[in-house]
N, C-alpha and C. Protein backbone atom coordinates (compact mmCIF):
# COMPACT_ATOMS: atom_id res chain seq x y z
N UNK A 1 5.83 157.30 118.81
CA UNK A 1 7.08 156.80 118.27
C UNK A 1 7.92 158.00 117.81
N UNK A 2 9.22 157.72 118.04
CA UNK A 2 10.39 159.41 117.85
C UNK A 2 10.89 158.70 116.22
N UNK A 3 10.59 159.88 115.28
CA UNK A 3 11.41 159.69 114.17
C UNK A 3 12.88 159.40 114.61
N UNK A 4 13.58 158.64 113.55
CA UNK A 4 15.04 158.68 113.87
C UNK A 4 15.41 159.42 112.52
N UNK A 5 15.95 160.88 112.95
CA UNK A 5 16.05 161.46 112.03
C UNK A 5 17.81 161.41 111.44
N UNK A 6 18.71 160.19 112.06
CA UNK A 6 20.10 160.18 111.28
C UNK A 6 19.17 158.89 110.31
N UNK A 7 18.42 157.89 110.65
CA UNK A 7 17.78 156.92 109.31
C UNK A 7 16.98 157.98 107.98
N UNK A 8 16.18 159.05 108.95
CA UNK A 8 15.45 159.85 107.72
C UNK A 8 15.98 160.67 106.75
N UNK A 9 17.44 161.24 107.18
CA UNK A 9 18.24 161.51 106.30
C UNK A 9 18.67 161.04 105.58
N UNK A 10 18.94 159.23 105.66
CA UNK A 10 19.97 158.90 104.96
C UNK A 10 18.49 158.58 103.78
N UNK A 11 17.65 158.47 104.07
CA UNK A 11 16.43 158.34 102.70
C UNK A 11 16.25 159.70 102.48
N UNK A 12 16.45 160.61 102.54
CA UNK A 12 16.35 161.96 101.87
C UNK A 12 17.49 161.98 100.94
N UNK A 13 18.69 161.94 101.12
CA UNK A 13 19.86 161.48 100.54
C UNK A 13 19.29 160.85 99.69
N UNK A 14 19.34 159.81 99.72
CA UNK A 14 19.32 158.73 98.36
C UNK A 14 18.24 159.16 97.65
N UNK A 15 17.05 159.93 98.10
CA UNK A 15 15.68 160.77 96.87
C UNK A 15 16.45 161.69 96.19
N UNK A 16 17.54 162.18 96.99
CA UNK A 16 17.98 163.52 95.82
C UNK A 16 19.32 163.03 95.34
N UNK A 17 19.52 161.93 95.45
CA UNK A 17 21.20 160.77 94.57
C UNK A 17 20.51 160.87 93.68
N UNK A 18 21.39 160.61 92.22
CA UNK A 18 20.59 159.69 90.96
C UNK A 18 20.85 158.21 90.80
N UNK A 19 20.62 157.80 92.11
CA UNK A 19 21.43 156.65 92.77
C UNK A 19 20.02 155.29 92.10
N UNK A 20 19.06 155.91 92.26
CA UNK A 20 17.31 155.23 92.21
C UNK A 20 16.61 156.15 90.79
N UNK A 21 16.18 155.27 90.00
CA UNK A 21 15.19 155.29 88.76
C UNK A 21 13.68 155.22 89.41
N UNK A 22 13.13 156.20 89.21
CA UNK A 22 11.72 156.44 89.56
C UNK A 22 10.12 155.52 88.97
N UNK A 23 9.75 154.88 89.73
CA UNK A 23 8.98 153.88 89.54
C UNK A 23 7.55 154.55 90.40
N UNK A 24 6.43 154.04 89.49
CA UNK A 24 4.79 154.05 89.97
C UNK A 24 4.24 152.92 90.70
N UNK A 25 3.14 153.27 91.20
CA UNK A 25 2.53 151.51 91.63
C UNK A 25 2.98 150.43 92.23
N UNK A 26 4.03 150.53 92.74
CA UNK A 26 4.99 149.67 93.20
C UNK A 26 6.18 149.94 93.77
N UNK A 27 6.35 148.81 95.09
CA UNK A 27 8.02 149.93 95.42
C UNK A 27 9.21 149.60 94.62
N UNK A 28 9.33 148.48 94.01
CA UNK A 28 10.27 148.24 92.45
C UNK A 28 10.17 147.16 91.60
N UNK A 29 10.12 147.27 90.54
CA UNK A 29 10.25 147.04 89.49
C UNK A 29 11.04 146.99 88.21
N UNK A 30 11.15 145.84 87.19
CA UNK A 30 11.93 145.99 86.36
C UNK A 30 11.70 147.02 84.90
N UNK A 31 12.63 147.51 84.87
CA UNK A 31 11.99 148.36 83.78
C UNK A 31 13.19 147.94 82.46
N UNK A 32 12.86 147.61 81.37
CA UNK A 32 13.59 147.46 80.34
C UNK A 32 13.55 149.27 79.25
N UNK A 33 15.09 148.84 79.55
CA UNK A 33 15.77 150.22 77.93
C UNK A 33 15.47 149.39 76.76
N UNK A 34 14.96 150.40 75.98
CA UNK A 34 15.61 150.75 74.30
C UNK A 34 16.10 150.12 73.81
N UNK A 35 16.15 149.23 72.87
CA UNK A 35 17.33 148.20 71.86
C UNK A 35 18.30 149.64 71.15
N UNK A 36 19.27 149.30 71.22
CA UNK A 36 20.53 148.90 71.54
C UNK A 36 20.89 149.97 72.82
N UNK A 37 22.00 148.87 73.90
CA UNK A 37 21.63 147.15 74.16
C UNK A 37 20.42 147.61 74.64
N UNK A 38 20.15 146.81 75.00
CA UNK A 38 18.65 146.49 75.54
C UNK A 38 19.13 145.87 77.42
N UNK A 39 18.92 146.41 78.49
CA UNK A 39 19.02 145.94 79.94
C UNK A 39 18.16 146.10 80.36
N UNK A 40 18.06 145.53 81.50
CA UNK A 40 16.95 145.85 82.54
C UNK A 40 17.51 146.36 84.08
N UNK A 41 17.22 147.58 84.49
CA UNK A 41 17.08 148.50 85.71
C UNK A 41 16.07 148.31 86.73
N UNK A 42 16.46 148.69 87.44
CA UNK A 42 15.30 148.34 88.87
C UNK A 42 14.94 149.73 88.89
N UNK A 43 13.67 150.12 88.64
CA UNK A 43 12.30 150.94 89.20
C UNK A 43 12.23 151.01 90.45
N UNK A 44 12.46 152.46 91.12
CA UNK A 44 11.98 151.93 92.64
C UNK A 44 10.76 153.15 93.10
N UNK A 45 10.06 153.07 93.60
CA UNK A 45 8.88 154.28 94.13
C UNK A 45 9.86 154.77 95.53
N UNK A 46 8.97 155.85 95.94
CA UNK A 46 10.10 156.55 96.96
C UNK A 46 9.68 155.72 97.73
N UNK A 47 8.76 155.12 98.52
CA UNK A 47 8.53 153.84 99.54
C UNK A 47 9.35 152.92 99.09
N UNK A 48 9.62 152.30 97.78
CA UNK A 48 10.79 151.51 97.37
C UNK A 48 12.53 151.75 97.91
N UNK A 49 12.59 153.61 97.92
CA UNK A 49 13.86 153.57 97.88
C UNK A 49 13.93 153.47 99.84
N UNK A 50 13.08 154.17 100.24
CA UNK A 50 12.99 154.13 101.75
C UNK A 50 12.93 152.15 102.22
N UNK A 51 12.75 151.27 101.97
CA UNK A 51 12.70 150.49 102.38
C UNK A 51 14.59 149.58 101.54
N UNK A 52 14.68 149.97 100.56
CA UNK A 52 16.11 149.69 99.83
C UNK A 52 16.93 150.35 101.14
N UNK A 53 16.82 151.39 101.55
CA UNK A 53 18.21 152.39 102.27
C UNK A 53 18.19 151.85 103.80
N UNK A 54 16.72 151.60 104.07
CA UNK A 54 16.47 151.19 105.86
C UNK A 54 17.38 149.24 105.35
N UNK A 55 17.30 148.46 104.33
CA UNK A 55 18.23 147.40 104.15
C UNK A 55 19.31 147.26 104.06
N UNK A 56 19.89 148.56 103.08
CA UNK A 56 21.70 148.78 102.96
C UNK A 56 22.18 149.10 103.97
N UNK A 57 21.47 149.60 105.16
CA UNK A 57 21.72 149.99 106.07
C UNK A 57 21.28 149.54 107.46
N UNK A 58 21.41 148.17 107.39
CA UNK A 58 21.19 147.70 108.74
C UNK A 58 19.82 147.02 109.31
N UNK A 59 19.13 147.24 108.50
CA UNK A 59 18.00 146.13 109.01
C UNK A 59 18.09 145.08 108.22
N UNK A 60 18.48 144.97 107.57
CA UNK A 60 18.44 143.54 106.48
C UNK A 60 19.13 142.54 107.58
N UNK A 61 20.21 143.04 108.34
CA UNK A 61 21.25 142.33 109.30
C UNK A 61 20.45 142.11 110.51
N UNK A 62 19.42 143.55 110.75
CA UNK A 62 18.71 142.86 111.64
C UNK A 62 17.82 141.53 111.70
N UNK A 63 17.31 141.59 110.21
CA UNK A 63 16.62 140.74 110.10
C UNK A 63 16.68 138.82 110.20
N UNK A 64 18.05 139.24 109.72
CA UNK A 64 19.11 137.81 109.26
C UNK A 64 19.17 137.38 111.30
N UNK A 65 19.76 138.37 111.63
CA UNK A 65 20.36 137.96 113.15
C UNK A 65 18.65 137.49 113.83
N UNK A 66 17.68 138.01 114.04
CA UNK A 66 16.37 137.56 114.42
C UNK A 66 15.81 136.36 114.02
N UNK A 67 15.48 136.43 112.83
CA UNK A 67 15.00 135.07 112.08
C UNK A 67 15.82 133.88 111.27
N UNK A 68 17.12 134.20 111.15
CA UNK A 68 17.96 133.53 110.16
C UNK A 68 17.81 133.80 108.85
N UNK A 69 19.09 133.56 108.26
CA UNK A 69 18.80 133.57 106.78
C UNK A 69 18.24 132.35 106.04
N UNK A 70 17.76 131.53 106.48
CA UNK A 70 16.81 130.59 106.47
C UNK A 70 15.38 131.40 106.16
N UNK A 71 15.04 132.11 106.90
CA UNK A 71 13.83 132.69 106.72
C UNK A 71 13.78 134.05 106.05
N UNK A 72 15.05 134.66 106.34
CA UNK A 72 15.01 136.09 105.96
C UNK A 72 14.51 136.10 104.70
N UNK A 73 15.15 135.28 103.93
CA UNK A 73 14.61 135.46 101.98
C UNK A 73 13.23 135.37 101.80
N UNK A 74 12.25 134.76 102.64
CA UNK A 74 10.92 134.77 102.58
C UNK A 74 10.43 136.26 102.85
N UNK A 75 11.24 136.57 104.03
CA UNK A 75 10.40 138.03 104.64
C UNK A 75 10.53 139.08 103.74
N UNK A 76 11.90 138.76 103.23
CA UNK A 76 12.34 140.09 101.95
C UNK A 76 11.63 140.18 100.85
N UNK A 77 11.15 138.95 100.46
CA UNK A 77 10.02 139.01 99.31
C UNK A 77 9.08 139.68 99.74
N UNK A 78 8.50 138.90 100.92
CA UNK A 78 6.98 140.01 101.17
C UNK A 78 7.55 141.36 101.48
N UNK A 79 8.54 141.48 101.99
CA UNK A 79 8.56 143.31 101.88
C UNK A 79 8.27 143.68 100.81
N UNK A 80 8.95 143.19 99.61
CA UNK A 80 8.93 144.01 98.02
C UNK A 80 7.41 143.84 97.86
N UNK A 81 6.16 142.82 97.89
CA UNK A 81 5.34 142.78 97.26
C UNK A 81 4.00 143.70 98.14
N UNK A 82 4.38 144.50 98.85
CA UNK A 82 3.88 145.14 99.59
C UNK A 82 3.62 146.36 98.75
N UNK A 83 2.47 147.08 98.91
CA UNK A 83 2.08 148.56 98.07
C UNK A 83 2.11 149.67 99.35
N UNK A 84 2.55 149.07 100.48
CA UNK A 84 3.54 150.25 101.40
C UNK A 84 4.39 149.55 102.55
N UNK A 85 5.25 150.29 103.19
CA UNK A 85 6.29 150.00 103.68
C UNK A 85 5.72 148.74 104.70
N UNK A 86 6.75 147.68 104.89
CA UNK A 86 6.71 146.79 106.00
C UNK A 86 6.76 147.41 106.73
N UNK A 87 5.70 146.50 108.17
CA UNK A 87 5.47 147.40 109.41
C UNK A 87 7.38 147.35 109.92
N UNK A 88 7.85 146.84 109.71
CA UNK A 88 10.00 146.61 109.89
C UNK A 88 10.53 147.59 109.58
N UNK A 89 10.36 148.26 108.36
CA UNK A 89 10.88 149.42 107.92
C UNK A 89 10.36 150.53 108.14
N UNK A 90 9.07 150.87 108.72
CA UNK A 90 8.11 151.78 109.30
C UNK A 90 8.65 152.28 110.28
N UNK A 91 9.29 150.75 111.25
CA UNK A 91 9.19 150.82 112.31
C UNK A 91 10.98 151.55 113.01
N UNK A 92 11.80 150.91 111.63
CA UNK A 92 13.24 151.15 111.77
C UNK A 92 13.43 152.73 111.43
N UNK A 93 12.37 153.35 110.21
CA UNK A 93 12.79 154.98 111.02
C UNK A 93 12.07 155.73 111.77
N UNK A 94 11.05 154.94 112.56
CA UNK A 94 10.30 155.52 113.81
C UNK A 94 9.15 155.80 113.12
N UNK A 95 8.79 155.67 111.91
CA UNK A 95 6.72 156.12 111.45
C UNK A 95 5.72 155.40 112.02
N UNK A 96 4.93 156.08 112.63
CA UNK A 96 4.00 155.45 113.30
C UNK A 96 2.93 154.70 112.59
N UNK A 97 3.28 154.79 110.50
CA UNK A 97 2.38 153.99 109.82
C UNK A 97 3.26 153.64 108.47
N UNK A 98 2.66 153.09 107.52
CA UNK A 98 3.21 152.51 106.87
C UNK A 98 3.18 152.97 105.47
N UNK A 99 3.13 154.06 105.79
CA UNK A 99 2.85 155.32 104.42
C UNK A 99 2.39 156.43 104.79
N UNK A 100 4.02 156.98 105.54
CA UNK A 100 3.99 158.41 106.38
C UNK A 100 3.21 159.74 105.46
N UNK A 101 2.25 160.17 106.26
CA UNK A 101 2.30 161.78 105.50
C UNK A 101 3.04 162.56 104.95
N UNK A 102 3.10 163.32 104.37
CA UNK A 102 4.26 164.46 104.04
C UNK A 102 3.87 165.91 103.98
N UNK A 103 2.69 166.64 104.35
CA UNK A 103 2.59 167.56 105.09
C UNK A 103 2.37 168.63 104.03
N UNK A 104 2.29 168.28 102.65
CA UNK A 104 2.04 168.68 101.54
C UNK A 104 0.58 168.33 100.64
N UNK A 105 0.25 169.17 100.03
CA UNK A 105 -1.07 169.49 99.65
C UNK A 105 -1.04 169.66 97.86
N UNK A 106 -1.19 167.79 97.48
CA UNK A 106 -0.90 168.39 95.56
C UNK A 106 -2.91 169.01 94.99
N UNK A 107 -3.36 169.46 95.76
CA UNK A 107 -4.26 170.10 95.58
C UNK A 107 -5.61 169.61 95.64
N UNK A 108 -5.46 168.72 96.51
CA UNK A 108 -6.63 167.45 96.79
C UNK A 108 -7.29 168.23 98.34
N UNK A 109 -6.73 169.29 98.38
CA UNK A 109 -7.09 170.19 99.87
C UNK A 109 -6.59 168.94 101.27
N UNK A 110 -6.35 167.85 101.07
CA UNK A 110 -5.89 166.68 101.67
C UNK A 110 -4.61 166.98 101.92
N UNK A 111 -3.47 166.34 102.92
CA UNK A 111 -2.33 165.85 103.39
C UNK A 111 -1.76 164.75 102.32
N UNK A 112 -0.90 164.74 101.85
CA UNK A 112 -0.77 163.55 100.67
C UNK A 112 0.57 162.44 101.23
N UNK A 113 0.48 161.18 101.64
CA UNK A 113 1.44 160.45 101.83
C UNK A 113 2.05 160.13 100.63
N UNK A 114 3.37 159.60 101.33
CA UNK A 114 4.60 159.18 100.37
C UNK A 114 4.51 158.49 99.19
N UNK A 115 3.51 157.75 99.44
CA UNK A 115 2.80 156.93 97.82
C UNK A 115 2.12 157.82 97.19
N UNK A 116 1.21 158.23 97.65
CA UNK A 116 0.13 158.99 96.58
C UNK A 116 1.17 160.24 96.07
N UNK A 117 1.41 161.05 96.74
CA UNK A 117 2.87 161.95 96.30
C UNK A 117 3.55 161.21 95.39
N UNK A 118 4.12 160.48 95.16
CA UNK A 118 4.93 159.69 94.01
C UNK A 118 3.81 159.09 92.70
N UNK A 119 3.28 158.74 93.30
CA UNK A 119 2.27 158.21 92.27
C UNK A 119 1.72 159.63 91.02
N UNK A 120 1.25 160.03 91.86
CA UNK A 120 0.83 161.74 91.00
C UNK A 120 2.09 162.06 90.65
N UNK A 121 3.51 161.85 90.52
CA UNK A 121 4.49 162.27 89.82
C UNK A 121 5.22 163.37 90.19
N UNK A 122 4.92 163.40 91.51
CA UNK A 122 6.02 164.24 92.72
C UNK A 122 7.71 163.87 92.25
N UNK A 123 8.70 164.16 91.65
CA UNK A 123 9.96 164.03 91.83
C UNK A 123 10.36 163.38 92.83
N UNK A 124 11.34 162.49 93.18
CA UNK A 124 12.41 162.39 94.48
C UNK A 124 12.83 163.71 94.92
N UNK A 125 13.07 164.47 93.89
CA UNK A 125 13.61 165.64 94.73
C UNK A 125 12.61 166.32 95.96
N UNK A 126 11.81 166.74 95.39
CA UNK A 126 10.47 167.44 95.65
C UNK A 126 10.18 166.61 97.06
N UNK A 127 9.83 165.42 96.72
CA UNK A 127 9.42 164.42 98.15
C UNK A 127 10.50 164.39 99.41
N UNK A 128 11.92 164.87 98.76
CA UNK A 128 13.11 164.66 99.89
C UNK A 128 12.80 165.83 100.57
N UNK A 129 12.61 167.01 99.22
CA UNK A 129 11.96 167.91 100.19
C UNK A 129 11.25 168.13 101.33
N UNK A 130 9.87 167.80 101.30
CA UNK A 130 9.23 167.38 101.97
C UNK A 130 9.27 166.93 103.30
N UNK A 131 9.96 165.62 103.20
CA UNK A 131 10.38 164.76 103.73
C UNK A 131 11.37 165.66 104.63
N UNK A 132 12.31 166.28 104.33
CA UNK A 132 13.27 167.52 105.11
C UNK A 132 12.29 168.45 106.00
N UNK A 133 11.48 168.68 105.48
CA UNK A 133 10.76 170.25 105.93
C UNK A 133 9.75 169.24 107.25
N UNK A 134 9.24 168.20 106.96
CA UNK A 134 8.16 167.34 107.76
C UNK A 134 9.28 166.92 109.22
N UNK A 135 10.24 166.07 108.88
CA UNK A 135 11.37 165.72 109.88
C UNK A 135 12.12 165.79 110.11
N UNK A 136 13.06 166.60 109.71
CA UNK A 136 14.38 166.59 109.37
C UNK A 136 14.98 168.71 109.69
N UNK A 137 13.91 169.42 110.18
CA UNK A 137 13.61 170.73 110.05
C UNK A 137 13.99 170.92 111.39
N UNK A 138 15.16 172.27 111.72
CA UNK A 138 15.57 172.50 112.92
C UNK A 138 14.62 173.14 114.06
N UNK A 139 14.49 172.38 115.33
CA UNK A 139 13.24 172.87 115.83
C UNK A 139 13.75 173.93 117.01
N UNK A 140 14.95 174.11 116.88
CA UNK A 140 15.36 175.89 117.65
C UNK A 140 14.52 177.10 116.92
């Protein structure tokens, strides 16, 4: 499968926006502020924001036009309750799995994918990094 590296950018982008609040264990979640006021923000893990950006951007429409929006609201739930990417969004920026590698080593002598990298408390920045240097890296 060929990365599509104009989709992998636009999720590198949004890791280094302060567009997304950084979330564990999950691709999002509500997280409540502080009294006064007191709101609630959406938490997203970087698999969270990668599956948010592959939706703002065109698969959500795919999805609607395939199944209807009759069904779509079902499928969108199970995307969120997923602990890695729908095989849909895997598949919309070309990863051949559902919690790409990233070609980085947090000292486990191991390859560390996009979850476990976030989970151990990798930055968005750091992971866009990554994420740049893994696919997104000029191959002249």
């Amino acid at each position: 499968m060929t990365v599509n590296k104009d989709r992998v950018e636009l999720f590198a982008a949004a890791l280094e926006s302060d567009g997304f609040k950084q979330c564990k264990g999950r691709l999002r979640e509500e997280i409540f502020t502080e009294w006064p006021p007191k709101k609630v923000i959406l938490g997203h893990c970087a698999l969270g924001v990668a599956t948010q950006v592959a939706l703002d951007n065109g698969l959500y429409a795919e999805i609607v036009e395939k199944y209807g929006r009759q069904f779509s609201e079902g499928i969108l739930r199970a995307m969120w309750t997923r602990g890695d990417l729908s095989p849909g969004v895997a598949e919309w920026y070309g990863w051949g799995g559902t919690n790409p590698y990233l070609g980085i080593d947090l000292g486990s002598g191991e390859e560390e994918n996009i979850a476990s990298a976030n989970d151990a408390g990798v930055s968005f920045w750091d992971i866009a990094q990554a994420v740049r240097a893994k696919w997104l890296k000029d191959e002249g």
